[in-house]
C-alpha atoms as a PDB file:
ATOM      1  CA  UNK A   1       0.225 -30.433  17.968  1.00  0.00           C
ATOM      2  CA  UNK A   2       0.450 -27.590  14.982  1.00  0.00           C
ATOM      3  CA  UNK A   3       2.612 -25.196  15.227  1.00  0.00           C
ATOM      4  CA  UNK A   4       0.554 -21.746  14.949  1.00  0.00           C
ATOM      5  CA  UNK A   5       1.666 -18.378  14.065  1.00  0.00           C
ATOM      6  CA  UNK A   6      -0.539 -15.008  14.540  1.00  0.00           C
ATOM      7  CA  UNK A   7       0.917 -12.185  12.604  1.00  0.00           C
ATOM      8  CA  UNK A   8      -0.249  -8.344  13.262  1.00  0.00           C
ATOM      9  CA  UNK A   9       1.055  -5.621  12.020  1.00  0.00           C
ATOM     10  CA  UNK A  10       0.798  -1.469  12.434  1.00  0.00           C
ATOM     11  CA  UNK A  11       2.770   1.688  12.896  1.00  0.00           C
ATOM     12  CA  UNK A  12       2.981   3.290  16.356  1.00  0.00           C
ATOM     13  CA  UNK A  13       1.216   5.955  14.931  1.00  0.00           C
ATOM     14  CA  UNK A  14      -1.826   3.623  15.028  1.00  0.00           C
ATOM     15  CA  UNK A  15      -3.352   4.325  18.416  1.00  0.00           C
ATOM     16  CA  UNK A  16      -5.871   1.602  18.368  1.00  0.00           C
ATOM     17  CA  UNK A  17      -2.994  -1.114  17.179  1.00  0.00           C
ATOM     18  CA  UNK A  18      -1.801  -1.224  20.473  1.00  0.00           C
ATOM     19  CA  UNK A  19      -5.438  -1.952  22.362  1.00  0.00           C
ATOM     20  CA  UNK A  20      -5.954  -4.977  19.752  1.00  0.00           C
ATOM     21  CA  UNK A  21      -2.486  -5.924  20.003  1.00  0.00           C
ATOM     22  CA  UNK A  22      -3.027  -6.731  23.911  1.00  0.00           C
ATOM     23  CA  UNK A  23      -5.998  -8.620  23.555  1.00  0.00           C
ATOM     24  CA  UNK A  24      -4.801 -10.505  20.565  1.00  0.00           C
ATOM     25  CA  UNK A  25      -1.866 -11.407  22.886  1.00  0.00           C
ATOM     26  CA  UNK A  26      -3.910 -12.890  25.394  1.00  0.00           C
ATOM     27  CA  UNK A  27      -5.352 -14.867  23.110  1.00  0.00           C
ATOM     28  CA  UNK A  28      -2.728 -16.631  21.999  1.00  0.00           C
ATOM     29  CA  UNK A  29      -1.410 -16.991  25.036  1.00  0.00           C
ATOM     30  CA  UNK A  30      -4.108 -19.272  26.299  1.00  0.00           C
ATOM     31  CA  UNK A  31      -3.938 -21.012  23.557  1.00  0.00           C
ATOM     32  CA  UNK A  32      -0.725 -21.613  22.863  1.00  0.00           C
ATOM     33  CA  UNK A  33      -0.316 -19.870  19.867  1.00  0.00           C
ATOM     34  CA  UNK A  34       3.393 -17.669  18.397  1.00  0.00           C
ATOM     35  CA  UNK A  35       2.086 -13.981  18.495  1.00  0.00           C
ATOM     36  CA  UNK A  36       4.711 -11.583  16.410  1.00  0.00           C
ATOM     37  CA  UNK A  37       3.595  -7.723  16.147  1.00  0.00           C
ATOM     38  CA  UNK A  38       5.541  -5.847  13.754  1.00  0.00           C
ATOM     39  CA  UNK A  39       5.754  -1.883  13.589  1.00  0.00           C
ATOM     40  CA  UNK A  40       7.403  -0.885  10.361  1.00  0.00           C
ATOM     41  CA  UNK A  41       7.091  -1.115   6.765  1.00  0.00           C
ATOM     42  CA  UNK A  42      10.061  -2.812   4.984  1.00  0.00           C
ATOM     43  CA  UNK A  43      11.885  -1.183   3.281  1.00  0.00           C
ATOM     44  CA  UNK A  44      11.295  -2.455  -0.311  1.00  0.00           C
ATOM     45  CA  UNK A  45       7.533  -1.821   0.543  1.00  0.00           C
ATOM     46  CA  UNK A  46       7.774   2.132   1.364  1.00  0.00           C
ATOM     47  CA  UNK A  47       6.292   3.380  -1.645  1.00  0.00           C
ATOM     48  CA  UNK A  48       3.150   1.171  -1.060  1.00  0.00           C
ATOM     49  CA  UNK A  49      -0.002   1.163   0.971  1.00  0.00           C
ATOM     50  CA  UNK A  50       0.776  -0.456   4.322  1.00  0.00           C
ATOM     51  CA  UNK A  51      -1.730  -3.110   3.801  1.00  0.00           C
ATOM     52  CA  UNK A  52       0.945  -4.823   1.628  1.00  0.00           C
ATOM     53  CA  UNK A  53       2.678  -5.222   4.824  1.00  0.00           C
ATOM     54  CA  UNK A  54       0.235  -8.565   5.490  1.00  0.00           C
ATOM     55  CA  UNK A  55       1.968 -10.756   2.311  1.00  0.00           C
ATOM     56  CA  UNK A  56       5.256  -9.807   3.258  1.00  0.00           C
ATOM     57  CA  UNK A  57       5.044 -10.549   6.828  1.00  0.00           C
ATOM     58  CA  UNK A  58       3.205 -13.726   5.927  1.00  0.00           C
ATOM     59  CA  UNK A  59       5.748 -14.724   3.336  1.00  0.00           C
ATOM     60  CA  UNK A  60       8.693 -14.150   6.149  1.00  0.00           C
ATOM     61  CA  UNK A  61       7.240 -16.238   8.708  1.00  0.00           C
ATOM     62  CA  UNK A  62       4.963 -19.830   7.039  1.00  0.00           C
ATOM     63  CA  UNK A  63       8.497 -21.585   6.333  1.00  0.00           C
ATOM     64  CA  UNK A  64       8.930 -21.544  10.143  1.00  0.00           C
ATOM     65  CA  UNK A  65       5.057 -22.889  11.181  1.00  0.00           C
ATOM     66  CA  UNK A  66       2.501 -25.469   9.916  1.00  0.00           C
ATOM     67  CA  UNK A  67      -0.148 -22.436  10.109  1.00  0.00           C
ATOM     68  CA  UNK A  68       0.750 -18.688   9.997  1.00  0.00           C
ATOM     69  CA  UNK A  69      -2.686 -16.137  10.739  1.00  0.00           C
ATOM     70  CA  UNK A  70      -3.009 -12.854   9.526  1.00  0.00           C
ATOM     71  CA  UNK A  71      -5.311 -10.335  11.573  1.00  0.00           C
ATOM     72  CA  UNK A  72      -5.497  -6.913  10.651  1.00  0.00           C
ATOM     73  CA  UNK A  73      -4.657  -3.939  13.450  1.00  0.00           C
ATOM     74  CA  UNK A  74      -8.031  -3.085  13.645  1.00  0.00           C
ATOM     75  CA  UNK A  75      -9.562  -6.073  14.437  1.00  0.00           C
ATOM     76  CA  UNK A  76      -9.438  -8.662  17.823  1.00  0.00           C
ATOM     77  CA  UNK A  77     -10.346 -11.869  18.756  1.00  0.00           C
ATOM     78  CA  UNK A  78     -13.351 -11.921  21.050  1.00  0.00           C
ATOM     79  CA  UNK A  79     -14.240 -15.358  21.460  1.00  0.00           C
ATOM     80  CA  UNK A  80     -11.312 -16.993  23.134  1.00  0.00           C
ATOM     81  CA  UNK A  81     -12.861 -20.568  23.400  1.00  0.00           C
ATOM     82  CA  UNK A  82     -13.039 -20.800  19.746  1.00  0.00           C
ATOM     83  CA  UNK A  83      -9.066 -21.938  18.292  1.00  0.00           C
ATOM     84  CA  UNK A  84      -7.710 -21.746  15.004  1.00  0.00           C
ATOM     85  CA  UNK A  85      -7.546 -25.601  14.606  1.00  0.00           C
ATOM     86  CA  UNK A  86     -11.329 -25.543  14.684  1.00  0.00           C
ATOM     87  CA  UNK A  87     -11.683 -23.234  11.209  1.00  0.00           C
ATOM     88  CA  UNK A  88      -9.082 -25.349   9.902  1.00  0.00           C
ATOM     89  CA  UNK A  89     -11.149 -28.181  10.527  1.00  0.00           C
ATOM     90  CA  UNK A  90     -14.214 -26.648   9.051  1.00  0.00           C
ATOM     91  CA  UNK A  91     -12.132 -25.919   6.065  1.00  0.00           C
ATOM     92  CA  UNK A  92     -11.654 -29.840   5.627  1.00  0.00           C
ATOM     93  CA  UNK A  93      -7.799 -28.498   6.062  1.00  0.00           C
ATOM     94  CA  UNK A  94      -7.892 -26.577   3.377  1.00  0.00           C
ATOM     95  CA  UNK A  95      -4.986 -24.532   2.647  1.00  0.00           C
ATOM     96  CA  UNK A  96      -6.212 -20.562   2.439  1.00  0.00           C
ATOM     97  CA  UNK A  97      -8.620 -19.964   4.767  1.00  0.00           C
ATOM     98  CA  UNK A  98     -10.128 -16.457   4.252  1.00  0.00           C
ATOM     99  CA  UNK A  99     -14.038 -15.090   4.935  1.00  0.00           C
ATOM    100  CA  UNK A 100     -16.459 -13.028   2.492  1.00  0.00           C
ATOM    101  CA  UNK A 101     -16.560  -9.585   2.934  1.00  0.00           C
ATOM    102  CA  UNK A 102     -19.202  -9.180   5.515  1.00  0.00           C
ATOM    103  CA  UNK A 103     -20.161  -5.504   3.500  1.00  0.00           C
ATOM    104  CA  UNK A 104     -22.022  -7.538   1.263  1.00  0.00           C
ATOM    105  CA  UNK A 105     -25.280  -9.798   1.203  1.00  0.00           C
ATOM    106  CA  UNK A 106     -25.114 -13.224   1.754  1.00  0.00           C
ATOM    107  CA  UNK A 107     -26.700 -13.569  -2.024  1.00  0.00           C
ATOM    108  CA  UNK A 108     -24.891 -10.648  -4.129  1.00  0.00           C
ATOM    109  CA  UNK A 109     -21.533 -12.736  -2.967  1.00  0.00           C
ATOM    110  CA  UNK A 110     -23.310 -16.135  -4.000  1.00  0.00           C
ATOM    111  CA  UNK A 111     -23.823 -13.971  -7.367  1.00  0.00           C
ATOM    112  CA  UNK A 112     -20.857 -12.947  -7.793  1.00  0.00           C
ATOM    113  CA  UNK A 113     -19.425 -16.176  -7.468  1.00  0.00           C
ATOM    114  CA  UNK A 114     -21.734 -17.909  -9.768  1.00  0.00           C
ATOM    115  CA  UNK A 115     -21.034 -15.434 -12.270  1.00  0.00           C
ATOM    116  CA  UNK A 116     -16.793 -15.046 -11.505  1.00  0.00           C
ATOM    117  CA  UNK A 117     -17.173 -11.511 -10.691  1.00  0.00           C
ATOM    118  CA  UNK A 118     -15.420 -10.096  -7.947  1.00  0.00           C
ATOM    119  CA  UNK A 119     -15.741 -12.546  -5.572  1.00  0.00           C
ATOM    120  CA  UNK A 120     -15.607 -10.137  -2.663  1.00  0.00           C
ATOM    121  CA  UNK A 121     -13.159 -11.662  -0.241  1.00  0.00           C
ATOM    122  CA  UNK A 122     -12.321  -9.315   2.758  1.00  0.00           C
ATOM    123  CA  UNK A 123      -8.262  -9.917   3.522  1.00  0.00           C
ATOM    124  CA  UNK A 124      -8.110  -9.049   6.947  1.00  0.00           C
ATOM    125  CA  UNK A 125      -8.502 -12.296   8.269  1.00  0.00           C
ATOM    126  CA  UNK A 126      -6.465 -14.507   6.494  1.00  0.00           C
ATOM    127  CA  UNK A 127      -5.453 -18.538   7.815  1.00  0.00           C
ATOM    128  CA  UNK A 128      -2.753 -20.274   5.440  1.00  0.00           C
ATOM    129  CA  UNK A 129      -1.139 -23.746   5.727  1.00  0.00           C
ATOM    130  CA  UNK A 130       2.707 -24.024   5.093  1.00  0.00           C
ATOM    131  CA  UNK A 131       2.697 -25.122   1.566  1.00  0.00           C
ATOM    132  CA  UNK A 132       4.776 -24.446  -1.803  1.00  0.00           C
ATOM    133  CA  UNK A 133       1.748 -23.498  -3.643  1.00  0.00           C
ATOM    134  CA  UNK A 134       0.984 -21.024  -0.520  1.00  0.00           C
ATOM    135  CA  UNK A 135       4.649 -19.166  -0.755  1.00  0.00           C
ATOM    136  CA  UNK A 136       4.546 -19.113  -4.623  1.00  0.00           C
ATOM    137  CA  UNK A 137       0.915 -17.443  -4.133  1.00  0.00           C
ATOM    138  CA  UNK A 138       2.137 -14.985  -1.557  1.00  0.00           C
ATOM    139  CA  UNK A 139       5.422 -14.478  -3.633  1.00  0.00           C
ATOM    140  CA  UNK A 140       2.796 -13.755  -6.444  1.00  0.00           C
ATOM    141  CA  UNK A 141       1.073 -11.094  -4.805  1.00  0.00           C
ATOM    142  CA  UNK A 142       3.299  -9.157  -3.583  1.00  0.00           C
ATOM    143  CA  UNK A 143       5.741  -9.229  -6.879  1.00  0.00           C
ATOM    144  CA  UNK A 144       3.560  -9.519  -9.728  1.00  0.00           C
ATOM    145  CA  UNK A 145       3.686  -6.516 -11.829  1.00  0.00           C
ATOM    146  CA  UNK A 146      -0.048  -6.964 -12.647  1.00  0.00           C
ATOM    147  CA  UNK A 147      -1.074  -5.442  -9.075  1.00  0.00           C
ATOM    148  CA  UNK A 148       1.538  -2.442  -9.341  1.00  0.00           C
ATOM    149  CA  UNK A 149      -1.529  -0.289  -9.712  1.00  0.00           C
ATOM    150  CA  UNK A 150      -3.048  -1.470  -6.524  1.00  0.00           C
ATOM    151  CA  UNK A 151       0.430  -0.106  -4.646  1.00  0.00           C
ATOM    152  CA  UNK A 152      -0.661   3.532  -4.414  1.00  0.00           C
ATOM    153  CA  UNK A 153      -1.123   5.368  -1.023  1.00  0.00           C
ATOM    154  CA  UNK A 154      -4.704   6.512  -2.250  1.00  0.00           C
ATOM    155  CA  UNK A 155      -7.424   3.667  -2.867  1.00  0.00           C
ATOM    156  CA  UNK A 156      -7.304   3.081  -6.786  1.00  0.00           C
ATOM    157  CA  UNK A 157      -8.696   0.825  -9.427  1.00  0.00           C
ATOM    158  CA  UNK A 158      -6.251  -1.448 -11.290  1.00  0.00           C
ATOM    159  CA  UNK A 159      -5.978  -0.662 -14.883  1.00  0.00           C
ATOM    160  CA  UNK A 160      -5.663  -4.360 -15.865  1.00  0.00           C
ATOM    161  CA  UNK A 161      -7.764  -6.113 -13.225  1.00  0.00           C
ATOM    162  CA  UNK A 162     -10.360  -4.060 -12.950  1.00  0.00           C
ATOM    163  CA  UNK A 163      -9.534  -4.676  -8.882  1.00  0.00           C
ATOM    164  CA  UNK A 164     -10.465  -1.413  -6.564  1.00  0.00           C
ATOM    165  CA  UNK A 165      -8.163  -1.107  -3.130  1.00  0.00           C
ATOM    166  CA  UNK A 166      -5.079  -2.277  -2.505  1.00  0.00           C
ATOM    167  CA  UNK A 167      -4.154  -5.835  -1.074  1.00  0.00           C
ATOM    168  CA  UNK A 168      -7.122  -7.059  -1.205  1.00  0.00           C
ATOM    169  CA  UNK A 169      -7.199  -6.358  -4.513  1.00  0.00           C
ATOM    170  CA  UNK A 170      -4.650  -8.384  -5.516  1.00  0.00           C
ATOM    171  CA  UNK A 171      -6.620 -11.482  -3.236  1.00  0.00           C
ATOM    172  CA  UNK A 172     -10.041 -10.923  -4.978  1.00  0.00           C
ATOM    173  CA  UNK A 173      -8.343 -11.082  -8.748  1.00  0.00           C
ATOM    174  CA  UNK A 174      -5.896 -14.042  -7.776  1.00  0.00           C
ATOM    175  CA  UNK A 175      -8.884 -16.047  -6.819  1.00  0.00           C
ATOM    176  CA  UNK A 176     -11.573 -14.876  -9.538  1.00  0.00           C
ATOM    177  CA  UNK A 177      -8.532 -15.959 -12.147  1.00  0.00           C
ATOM    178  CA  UNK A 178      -7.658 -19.368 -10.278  1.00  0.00           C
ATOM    179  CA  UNK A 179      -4.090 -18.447  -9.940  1.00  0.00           C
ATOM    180  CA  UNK A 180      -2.176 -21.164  -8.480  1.00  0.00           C
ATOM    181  CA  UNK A 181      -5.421 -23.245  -8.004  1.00  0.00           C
ATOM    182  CA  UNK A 182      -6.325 -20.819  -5.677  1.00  0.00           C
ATOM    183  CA  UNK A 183     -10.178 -21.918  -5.767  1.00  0.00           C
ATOM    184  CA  UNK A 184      -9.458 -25.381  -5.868  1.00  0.00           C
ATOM    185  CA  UNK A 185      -7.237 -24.520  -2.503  1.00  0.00           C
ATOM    186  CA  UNK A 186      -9.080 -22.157  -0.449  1.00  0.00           C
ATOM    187  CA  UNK A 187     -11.831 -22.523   1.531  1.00  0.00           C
ATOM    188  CA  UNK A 188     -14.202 -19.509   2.321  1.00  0.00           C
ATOM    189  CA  UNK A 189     -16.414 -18.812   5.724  1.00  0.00           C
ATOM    190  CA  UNK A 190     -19.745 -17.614   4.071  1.00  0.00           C
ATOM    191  CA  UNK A 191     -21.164 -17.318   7.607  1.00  0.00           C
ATOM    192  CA  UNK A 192     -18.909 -13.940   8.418  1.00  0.00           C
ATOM    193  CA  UNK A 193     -18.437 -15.032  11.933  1.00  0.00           C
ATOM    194  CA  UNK A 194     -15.074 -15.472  11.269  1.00  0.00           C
ATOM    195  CA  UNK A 195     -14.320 -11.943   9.945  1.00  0.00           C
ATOM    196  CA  UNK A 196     -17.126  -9.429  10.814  1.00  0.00           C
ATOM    197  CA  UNK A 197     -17.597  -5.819  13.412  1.00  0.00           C
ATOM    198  CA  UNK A 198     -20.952  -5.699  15.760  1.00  0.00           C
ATOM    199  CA  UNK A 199     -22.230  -2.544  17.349  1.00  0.00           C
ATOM    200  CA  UNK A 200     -21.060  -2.357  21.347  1.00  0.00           C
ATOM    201  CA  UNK A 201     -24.598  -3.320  22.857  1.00  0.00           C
ATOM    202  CA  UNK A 202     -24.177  -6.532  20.413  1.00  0.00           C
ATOM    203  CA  UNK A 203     -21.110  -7.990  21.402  1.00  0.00           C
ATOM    204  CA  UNK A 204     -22.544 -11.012  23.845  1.00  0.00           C
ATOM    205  CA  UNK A 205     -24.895 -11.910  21.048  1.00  0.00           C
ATOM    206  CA  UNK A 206     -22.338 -11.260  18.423  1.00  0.00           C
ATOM    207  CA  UNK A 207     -19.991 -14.081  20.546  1.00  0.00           C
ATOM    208  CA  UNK A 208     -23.113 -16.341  21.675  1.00  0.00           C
ATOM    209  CA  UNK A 209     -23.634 -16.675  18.246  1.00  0.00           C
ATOM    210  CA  UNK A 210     -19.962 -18.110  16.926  1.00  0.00           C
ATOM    211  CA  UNK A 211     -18.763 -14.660  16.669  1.00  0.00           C
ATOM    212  CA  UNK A 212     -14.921 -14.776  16.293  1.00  0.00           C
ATOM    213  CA  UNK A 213     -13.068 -11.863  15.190  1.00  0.00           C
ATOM    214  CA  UNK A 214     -14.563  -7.962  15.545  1.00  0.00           C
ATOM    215  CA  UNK A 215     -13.068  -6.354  13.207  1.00  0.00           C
ATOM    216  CA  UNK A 216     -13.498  -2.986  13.348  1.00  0.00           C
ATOM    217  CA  UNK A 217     -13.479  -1.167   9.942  1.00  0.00           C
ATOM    218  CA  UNK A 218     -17.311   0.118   8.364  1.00  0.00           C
ATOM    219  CA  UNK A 219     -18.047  -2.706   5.986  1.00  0.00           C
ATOM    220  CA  UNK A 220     -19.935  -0.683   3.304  1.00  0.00           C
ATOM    221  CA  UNK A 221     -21.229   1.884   5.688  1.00  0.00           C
ATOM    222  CA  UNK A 222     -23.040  -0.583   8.597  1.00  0.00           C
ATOM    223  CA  UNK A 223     -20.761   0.373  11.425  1.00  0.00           C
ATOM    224  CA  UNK A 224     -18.335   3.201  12.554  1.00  0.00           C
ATOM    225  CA  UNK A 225     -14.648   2.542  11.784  1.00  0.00           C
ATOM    226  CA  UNK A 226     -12.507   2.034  14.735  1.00  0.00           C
ATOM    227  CA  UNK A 227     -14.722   1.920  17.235  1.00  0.00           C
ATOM    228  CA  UNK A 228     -12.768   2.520  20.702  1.00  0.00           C
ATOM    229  CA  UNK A 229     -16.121   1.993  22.744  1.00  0.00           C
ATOM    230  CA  UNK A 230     -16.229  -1.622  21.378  1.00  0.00           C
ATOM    231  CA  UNK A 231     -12.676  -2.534  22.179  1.00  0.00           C
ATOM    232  CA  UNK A 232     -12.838  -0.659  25.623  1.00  0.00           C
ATOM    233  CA  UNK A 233     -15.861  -2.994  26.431  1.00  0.00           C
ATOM    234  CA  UNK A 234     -14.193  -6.092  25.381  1.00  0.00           C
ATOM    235  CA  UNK A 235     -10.880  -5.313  27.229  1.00  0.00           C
ATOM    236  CA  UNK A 236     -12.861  -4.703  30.453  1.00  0.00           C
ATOM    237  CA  UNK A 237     -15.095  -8.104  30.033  1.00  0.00           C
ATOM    238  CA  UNK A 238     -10.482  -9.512  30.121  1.00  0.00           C
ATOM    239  CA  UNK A 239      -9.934  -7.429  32.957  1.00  0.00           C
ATOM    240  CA  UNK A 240      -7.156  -5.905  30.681  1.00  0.00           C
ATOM    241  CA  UNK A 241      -6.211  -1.993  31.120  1.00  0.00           C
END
């Protein structure tokens, strides 16, 4: 049986951390997975975006599991019958398991790709195997001066990479450049069902359909950001408060 860690993070000052955070909980609970929630910013990390938070926390926590999960505060699982074995096994146990940013077409990703553009990887989903080559990568990340300009508070572009945003960033370049074999090692859901938000009314059809994670932030425009009404439905399908 692997050992499985899901990592969250957010400040209390993040309302709608602490409604994902109980349904993420129940999750693993039934199945039988480590849940750890942290609520502050390390201190080395202060004068960076938050979202850096994910690397760190990821980095501090794979030596102790065969998996570790990232999900992002503003998203929840909502299928609770699908487990995170079975995307590692549609990964062919691959060792990064991440989705496409769901903000984008189906075929300007499969461009993008063809082309080694930015390959438009969303990071708030984010499945990695305990590895070397997974440590050195997160170790990379976080540390490598080349992404300094992807540490600011505001949303910028990276002078060097040419990368817009801030973690994420620093995911899309590492892969476009193959740093660390990073395409030879990751495996990417195409399909979005693994990392992707639904309007209220579609959530049944959303999770009928392999629907996984809804997570909550606008992709490109298609859907309000932090949408209480969609995690106030789901909690009440749980019976949770």
């Amino acid at each position: 049986m692997l050992k499985i860690c899901v990592i969250m993070f957010y400040t209390k000052n993040y309302k709608i951390g602490s409604h994902t955070e109980n349904i993420n909980r129940e999750y693993c609970k039934k199945n039988n997975y480590t849940f750890v929630v942290y609520n502050n910013v390390p201190n080395e990390l202060e004068s960076r975006h938050s979202s850096w938070c994910k690397h760190y926390y990821l980095l501090e926590n794979i030596e102790n599991f065969d998996y570790v999960m990232w999900i992002d505060a503003d998203a929840f699982f909502c299928n609770h019958s699908i487990k995170i074995e079975d995307w590692i096994d549609k990964s062919d146990n691959k060792d990064y398991i991440i989705a496409r940013d769901a903000g984008y077409s189906r075929m300007k990703y499969s461009q993008n790709k063809k082309f080694n553009k930015d390959p438009l990887l969303n990071s708030g989903v984010i499945i990695m195997k305990n590895t070397e080559n997974n440590k050195n990568l997160l170790k990379h990340i976080l540390y490598d001066p080349i992404h300094e300009d992807n540490y600011n508070k505001t949303r910028s572009t990276n002078s060097i990479t040419r990368m817009h945003g801030w973690d994420q960033a620093a995911v899309r370049y590492v892969y476009k450049q193959n740093v660390l074999n990073m395409k030879e090692n990751m495996w990417i859901s195409t399909d979005t069902n693994l990392n992707n938000n639904c309007h209220p009314k579609d959530i049944d059809e959303y999770i009928e359909n392999g629907g996984y994670i809804i997570h909550l932030t606008t992709f490109m425009g298609t859907y309000k950001p932090r949408d209480m009404r969609t995690v106030k439905r789901f909690k009440s399908i749980l019976g949770l408060k």
